[in-house]
PDB file of N, CA and C in Angstrom:
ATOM      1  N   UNK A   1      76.109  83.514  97.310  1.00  0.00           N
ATOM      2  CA  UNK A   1      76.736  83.399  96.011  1.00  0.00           C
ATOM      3  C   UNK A   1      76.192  82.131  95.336  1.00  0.00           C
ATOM      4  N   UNK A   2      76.627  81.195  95.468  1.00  0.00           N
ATOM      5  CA  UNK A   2      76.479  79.771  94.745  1.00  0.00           C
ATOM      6  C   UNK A   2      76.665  78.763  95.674  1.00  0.00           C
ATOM      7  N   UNK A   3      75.517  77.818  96.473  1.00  0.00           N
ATOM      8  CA  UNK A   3      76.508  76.957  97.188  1.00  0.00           C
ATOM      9  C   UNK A   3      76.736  75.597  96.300  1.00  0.00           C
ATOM     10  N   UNK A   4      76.503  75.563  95.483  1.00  0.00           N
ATOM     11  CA  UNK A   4      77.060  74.306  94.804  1.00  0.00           C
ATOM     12  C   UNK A   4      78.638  74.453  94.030  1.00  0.00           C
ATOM     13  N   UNK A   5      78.819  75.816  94.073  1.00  0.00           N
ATOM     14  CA  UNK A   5      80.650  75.526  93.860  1.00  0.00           C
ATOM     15  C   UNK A   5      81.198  76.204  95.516  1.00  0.00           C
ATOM     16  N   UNK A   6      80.937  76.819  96.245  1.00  0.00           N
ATOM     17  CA  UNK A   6      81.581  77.489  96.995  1.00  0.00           C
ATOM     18  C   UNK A   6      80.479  77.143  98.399  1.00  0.00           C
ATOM     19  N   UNK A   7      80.265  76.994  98.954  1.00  0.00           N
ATOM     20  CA  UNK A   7      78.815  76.542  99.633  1.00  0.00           C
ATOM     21  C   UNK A   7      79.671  77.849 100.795  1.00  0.00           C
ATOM     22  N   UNK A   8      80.474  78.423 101.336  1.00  0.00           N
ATOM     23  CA  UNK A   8      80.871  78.605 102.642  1.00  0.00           C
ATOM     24  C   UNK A   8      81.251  80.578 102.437  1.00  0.00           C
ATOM     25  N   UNK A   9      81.178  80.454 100.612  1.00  0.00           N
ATOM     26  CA  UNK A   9      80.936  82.351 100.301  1.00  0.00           C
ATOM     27  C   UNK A   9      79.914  82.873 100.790  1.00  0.00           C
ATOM     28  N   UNK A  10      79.468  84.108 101.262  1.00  0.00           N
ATOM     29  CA  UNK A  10      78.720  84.776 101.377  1.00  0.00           C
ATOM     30  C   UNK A  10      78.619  85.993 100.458  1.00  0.00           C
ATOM     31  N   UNK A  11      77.555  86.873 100.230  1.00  0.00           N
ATOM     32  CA  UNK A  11      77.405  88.306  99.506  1.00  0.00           C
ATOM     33  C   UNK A  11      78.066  89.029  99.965  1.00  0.00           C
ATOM     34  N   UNK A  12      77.596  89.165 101.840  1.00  0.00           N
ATOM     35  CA  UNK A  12      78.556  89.890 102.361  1.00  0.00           C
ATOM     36  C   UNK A  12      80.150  90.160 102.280  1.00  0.00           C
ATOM     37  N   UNK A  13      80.577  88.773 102.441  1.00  0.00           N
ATOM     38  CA  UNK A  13      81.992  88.966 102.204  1.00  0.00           C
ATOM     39  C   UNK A  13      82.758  89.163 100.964  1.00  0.00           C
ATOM     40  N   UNK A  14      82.121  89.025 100.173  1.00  0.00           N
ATOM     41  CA  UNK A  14      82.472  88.962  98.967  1.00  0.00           C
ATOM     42  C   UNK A  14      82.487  90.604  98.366  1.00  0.00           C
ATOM     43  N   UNK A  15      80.455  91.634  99.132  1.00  0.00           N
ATOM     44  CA  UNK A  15      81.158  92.721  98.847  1.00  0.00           C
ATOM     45  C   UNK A  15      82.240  93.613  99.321  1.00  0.00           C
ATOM     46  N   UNK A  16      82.820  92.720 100.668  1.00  0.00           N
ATOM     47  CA  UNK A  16      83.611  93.187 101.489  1.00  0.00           C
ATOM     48  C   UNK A  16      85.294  93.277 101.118  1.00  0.00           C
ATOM     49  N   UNK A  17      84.966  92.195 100.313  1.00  0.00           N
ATOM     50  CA  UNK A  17      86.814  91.947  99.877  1.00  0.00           C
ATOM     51  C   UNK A  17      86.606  92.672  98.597  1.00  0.00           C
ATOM     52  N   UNK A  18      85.370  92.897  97.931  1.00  0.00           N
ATOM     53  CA  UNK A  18      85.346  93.948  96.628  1.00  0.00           C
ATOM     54  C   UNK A  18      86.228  95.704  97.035  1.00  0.00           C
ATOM     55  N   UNK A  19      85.163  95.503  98.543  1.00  0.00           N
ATOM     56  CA  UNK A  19      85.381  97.029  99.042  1.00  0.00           C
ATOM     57  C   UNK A  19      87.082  97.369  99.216  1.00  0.00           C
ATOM     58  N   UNK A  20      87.784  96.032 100.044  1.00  0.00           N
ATOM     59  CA  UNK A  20      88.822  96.093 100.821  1.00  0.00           C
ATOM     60  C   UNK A  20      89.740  96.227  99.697  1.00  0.00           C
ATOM     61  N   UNK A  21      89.790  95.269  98.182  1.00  0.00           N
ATOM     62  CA  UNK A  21      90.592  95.078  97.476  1.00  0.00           C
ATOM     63  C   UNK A  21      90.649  96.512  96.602  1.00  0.00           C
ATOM     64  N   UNK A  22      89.305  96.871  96.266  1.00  0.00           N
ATOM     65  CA  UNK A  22      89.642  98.537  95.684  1.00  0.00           C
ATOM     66  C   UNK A  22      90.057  99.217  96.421  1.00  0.00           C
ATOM     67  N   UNK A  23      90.174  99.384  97.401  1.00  0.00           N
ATOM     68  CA  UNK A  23      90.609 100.357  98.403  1.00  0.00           C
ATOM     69  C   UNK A  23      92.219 100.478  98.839  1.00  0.00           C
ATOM     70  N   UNK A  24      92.505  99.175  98.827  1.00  0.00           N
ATOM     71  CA  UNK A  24      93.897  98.307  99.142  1.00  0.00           C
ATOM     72  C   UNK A  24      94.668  98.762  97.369  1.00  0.00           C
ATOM     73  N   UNK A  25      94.100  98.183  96.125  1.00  0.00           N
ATOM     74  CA  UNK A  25      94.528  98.442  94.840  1.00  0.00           C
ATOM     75  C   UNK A  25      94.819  99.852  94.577  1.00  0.00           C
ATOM     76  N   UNK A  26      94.161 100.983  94.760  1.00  0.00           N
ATOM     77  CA  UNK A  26      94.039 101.983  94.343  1.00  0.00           C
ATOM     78  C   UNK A  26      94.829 102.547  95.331  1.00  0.00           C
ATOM     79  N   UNK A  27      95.168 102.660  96.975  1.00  0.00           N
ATOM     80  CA  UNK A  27      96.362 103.316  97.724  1.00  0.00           C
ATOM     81  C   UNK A  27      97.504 102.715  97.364  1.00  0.00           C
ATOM     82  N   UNK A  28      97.455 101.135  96.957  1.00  0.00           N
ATOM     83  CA  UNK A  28      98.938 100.736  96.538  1.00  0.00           C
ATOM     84  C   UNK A  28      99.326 101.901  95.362  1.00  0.00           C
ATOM     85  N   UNK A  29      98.158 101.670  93.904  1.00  0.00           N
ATOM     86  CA  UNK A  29      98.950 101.932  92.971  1.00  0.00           C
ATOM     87  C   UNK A  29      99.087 103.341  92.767  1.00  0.00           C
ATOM     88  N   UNK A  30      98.194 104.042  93.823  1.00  0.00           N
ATOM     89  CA  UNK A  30      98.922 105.567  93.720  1.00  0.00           C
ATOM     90  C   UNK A  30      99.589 106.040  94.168  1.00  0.00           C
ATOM     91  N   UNK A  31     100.139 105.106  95.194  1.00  0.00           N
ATOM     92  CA  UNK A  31     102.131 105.850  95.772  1.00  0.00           C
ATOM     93  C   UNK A  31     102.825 104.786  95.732  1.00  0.00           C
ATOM     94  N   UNK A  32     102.970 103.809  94.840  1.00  0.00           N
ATOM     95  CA  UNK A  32     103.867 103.210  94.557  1.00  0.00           C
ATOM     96  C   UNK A  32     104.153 102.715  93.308  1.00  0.00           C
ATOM     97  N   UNK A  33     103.436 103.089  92.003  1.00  0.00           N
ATOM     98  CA  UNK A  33     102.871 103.077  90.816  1.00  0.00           C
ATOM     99  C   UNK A  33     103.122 103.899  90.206  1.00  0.00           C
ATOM    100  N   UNK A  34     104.760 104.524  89.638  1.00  0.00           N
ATOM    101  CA  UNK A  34     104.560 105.909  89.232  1.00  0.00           C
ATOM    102  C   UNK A  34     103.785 106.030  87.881  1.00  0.00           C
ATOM    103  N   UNK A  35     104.173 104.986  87.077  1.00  0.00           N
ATOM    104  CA  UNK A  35     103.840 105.338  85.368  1.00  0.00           C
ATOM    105  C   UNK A  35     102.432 104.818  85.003  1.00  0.00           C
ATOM    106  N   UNK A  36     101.367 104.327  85.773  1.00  0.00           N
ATOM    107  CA  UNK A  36     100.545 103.936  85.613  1.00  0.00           C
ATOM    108  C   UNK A  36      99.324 105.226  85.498  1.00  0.00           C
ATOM    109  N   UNK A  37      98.353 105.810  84.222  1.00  0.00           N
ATOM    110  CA  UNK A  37      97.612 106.636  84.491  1.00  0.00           C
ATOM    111  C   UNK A  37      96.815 106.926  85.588  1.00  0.00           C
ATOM    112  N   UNK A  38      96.269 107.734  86.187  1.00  0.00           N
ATOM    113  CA  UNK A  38      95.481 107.750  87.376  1.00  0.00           C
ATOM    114  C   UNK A  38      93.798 106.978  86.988  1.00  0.00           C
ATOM    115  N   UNK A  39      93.474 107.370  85.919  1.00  0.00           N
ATOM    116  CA  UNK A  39      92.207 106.683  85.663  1.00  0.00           C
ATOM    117  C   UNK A  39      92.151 104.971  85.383  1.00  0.00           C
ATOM    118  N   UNK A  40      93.513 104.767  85.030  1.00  0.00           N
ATOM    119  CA  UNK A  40      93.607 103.350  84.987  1.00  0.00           C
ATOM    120  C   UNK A  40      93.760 102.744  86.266  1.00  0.00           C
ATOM    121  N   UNK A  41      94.575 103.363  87.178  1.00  0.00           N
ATOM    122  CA  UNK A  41      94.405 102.851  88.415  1.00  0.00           C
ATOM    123  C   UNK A  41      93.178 102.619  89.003  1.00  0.00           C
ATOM    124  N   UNK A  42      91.969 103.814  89.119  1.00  0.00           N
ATOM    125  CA  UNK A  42      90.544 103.595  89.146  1.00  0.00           C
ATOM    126  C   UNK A  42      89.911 102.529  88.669  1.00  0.00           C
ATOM    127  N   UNK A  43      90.103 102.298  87.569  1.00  0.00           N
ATOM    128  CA  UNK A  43      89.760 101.182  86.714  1.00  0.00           C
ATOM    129  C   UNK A  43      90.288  99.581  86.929  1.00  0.00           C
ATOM    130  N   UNK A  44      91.305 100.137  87.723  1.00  0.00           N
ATOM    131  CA  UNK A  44      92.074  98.676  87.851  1.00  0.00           C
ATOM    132  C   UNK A  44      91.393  97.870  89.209  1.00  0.00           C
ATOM    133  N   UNK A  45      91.230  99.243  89.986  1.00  0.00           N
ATOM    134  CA  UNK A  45      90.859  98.966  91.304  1.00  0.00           C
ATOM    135  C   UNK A  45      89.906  98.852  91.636  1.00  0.00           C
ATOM    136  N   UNK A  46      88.786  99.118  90.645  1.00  0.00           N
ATOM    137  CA  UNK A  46      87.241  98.725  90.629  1.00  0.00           C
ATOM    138  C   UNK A  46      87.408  97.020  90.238  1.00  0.00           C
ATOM    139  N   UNK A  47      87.755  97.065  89.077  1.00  0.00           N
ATOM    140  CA  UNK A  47      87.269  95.487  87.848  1.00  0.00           C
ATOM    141  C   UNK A  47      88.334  94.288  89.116  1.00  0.00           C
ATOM    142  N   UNK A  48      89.672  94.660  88.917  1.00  0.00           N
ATOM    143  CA  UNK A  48      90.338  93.649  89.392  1.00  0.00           C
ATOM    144  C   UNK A  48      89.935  92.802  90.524  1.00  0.00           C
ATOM    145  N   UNK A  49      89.287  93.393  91.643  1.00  0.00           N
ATOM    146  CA  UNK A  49      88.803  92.457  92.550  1.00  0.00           C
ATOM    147  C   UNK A  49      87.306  91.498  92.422  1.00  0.00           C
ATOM    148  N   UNK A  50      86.931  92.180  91.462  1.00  0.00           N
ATOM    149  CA  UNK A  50      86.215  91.117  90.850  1.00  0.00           C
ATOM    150  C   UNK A  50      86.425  90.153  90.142  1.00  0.00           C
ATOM    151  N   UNK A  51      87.450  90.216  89.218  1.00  0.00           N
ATOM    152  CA  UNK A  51      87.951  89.546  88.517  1.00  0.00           C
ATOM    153  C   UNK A  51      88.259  88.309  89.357  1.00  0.00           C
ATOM    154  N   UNK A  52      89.046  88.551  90.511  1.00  0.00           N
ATOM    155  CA  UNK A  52      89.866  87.775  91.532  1.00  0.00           C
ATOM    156  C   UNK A  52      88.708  86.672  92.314  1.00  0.00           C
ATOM    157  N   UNK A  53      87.634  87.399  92.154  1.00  0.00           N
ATOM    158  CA  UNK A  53      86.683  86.363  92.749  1.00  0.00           C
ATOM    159  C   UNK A  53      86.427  85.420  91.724  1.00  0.00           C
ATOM    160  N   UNK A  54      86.006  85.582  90.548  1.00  0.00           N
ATOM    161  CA  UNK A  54      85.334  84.845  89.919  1.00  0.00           C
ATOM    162  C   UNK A  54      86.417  83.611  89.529  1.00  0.00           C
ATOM    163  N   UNK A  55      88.002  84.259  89.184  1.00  0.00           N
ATOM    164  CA  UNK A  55      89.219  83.547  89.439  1.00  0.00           C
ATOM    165  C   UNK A  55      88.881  82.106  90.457  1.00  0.00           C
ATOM    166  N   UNK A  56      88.225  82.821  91.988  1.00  0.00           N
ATOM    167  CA  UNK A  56      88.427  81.839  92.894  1.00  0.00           C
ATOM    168  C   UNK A  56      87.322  80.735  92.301  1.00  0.00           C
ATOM    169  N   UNK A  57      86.014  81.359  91.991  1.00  0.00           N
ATOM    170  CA  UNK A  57      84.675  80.325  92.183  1.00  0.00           C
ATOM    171  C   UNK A  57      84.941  79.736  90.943  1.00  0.00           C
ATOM    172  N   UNK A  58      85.664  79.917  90.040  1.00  0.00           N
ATOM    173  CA  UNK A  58      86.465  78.549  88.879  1.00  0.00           C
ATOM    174  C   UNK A  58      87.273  77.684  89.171  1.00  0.00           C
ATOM    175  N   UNK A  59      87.747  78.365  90.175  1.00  0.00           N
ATOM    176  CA  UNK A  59      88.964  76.623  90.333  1.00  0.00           C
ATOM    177  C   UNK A  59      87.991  75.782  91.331  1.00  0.00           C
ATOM    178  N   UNK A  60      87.008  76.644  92.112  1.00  0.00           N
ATOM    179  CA  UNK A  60      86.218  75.809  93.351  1.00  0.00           C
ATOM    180  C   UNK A  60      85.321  75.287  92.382  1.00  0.00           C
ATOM    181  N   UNK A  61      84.800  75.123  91.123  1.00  0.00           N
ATOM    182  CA  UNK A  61      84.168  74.794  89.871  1.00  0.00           C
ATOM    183  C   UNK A  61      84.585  72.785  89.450  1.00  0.00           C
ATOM    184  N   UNK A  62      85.984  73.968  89.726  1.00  0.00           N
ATOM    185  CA  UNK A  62      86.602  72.843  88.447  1.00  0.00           C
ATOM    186  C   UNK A  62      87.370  71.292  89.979  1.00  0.00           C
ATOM    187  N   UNK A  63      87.126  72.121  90.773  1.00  0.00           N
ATOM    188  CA  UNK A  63      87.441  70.722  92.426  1.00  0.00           C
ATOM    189  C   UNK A  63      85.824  70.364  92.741  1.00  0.00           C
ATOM    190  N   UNK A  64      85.379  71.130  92.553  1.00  0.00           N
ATOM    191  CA  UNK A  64      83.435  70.336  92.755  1.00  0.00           C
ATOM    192  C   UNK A  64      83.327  69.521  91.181  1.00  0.00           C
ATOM    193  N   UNK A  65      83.315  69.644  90.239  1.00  0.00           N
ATOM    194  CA  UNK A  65      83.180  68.630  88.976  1.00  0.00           C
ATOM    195  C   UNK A  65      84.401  67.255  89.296  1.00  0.00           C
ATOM    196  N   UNK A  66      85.597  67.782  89.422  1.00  0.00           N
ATOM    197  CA  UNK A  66      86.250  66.154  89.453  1.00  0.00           C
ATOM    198  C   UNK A  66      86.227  65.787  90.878  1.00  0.00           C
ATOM    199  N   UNK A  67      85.736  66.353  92.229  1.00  0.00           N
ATOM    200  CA  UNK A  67      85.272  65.673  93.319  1.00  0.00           C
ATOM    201  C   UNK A  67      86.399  65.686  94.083  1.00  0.00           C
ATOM    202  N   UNK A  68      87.283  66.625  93.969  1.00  0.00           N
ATOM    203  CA  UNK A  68      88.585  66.764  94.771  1.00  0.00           C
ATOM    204  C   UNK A  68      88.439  67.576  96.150  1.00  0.00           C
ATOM    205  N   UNK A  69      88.932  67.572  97.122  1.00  0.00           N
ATOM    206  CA  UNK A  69      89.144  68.484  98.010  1.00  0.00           C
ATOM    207  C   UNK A  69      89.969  69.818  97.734  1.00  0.00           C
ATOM    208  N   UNK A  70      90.957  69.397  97.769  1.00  0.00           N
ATOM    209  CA  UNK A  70      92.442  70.313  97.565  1.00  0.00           C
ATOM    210  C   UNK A  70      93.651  69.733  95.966  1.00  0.00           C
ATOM    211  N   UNK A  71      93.692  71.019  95.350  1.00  0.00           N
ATOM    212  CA  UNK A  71      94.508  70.580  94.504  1.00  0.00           C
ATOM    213  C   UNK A  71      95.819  70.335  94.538  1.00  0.00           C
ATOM    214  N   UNK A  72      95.971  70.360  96.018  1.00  0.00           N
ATOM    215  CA  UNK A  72      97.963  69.408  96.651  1.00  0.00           C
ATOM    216  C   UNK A  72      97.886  69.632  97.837  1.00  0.00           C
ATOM    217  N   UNK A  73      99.346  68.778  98.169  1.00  0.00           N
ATOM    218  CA  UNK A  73      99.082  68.723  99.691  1.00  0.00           C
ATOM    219  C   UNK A  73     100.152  69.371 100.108  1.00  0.00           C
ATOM    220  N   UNK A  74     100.786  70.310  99.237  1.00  0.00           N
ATOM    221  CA  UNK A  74     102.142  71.088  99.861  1.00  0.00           C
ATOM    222  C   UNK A  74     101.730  72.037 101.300  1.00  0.00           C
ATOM    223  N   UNK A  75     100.067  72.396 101.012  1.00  0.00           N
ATOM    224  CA  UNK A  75      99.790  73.209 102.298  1.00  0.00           C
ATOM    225  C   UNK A  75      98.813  72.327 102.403  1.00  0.00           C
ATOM    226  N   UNK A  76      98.934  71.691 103.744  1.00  0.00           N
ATOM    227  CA  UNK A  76      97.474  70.873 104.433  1.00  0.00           C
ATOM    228  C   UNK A  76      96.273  71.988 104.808  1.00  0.00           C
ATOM    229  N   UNK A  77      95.563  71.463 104.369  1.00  0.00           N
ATOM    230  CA  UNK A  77      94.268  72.448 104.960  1.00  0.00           C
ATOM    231  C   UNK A  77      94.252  73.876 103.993  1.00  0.00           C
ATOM    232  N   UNK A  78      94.423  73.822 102.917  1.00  0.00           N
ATOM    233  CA  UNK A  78      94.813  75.369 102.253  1.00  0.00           C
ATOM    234  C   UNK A  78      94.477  75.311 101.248  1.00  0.00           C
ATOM    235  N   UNK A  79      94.379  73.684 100.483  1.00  0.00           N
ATOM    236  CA  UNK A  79      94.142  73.524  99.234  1.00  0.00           C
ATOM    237  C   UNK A  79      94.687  73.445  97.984  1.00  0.00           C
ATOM    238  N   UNK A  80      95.920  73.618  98.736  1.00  0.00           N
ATOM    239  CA  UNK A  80      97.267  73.478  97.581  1.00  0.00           C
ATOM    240  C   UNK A  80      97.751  74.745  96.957  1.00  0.00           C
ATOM    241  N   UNK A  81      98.954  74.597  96.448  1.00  0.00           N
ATOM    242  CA  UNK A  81      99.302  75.436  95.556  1.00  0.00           C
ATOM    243  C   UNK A  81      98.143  76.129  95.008  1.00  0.00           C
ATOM    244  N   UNK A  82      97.469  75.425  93.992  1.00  0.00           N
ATOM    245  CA  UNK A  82      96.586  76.124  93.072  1.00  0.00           C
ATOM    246  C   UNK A  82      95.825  76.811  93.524  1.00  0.00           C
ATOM    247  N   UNK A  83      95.121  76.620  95.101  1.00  0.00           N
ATOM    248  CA  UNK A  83      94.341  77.688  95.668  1.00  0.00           C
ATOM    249  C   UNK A  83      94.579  78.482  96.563  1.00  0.00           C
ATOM    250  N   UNK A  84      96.018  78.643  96.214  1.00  0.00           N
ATOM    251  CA  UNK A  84      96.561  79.944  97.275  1.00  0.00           C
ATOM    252  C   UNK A  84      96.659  81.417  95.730  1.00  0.00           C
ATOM    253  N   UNK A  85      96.550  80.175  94.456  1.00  0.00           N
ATOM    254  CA  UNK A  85      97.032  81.601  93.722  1.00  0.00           C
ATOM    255  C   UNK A  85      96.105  81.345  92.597  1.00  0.00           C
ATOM    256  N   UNK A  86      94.724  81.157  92.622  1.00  0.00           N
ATOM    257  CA  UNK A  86      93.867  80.743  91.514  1.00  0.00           C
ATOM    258  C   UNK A  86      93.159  82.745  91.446  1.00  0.00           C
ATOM    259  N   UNK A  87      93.022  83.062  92.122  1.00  0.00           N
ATOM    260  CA  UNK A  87      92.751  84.462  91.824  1.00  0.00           C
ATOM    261  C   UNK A  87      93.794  85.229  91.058  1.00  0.00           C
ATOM    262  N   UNK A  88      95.132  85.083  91.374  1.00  0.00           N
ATOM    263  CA  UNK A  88      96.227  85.353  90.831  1.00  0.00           C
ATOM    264  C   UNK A  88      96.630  85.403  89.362  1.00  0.00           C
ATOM    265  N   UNK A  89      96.082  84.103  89.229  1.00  0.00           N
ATOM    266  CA  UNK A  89      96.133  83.781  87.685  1.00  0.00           C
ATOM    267  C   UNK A  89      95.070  84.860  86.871  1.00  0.00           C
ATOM    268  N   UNK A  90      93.892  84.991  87.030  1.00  0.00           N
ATOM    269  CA  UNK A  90      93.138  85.442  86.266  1.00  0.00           C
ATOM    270  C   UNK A  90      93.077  87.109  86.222  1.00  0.00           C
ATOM    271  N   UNK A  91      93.723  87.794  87.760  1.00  0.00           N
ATOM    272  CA  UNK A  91      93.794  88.879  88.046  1.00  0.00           C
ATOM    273  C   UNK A  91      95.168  89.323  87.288  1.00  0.00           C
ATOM    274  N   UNK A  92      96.178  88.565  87.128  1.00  0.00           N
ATOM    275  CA  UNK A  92      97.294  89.201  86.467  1.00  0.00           C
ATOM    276  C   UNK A  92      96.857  88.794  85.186  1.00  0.00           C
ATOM    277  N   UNK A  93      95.893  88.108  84.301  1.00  0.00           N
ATOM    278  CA  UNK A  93      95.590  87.743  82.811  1.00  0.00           C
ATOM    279  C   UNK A  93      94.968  89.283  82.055  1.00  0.00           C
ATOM    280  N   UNK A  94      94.042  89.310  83.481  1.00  0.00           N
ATOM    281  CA  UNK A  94      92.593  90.448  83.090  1.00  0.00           C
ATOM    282  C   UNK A  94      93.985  91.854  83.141  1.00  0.00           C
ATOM    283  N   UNK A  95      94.628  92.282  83.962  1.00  0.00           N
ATOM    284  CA  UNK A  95      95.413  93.310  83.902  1.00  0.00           C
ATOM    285  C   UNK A  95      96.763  93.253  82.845  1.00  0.00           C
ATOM    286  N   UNK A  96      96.819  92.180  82.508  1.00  0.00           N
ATOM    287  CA  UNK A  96      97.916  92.555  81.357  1.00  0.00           C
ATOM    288  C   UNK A  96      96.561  92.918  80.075  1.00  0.00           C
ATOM    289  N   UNK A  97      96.147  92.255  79.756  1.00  0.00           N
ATOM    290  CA  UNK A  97      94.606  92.560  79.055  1.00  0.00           C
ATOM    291  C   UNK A  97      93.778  94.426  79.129  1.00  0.00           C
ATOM    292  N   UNK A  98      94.246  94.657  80.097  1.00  0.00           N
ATOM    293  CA  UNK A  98      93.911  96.237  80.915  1.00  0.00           C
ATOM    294  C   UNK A  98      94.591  97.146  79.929  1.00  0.00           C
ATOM    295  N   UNK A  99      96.161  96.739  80.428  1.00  0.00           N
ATOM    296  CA  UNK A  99      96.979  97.177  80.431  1.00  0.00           C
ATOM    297  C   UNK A  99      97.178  97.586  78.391  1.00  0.00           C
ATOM    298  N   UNK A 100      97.107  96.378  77.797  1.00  0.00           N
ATOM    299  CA  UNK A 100      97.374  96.530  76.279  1.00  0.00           C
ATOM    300  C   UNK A 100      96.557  97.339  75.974  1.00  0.00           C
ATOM    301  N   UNK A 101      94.743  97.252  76.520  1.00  0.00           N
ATOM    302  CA  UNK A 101      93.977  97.738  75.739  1.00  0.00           C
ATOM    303  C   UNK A 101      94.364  99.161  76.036  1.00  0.00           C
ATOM    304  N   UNK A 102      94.805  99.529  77.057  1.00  0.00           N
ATOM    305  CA  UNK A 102      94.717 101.076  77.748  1.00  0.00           C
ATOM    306  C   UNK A 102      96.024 101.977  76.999  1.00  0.00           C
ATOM    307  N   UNK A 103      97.086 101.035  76.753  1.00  0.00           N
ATOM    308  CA  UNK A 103      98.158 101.947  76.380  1.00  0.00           C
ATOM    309  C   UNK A 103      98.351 102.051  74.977  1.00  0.00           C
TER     310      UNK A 103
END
């Protein structure tokens, strides 16, 4: 991927959590998702785990520019708050975004 924001990503894994997260997205949201179209679910479950990466390699962006390790110390070794849910942020932005344009 990039080792100057992420030095420890690989391609591999990265297409791996692409694979795992569409796969994981799309059985969630088709039996537990009633009102959601079926093609949007497709759609959700392709883009969103990408989304979620690029989520991650911005906050690992924005801790390589100001020279930080971890953005808190509520979890030692984890990176803080912010990088337990920096995919989070951008994956629930891009799907409300989904969501307006689609309905």
């Amino acid at each position: 991927m990039n080792e100057r924001i992420s030095p420890k990503k690989t391609i591999e894994g990265s297409i791996g959590g692409w694979i795992l997260g569409a796969l994981s997205g799309l059985v969630f949201a088709y039996f537990l998702v009633e009102r959601l179209p079926f093609n949007m679910m497709i759609v959700s479950s392709l883009l969103l785990p990408i989304i979620s990466q690029i989520g991650d390699l911005a906050f690992s962006s924005i801790k390589r520019h100001y020279k930080i390790k971890d953005f808190g110390t509520i979890f030692p070794a984890h990176g803080g708050v912010l990088d337990r849910i920096d995919s989070l942020l951008f994956t629930l932005m891009a799907f409300y975004v989904l969501l307006m344009l689609w309905m």
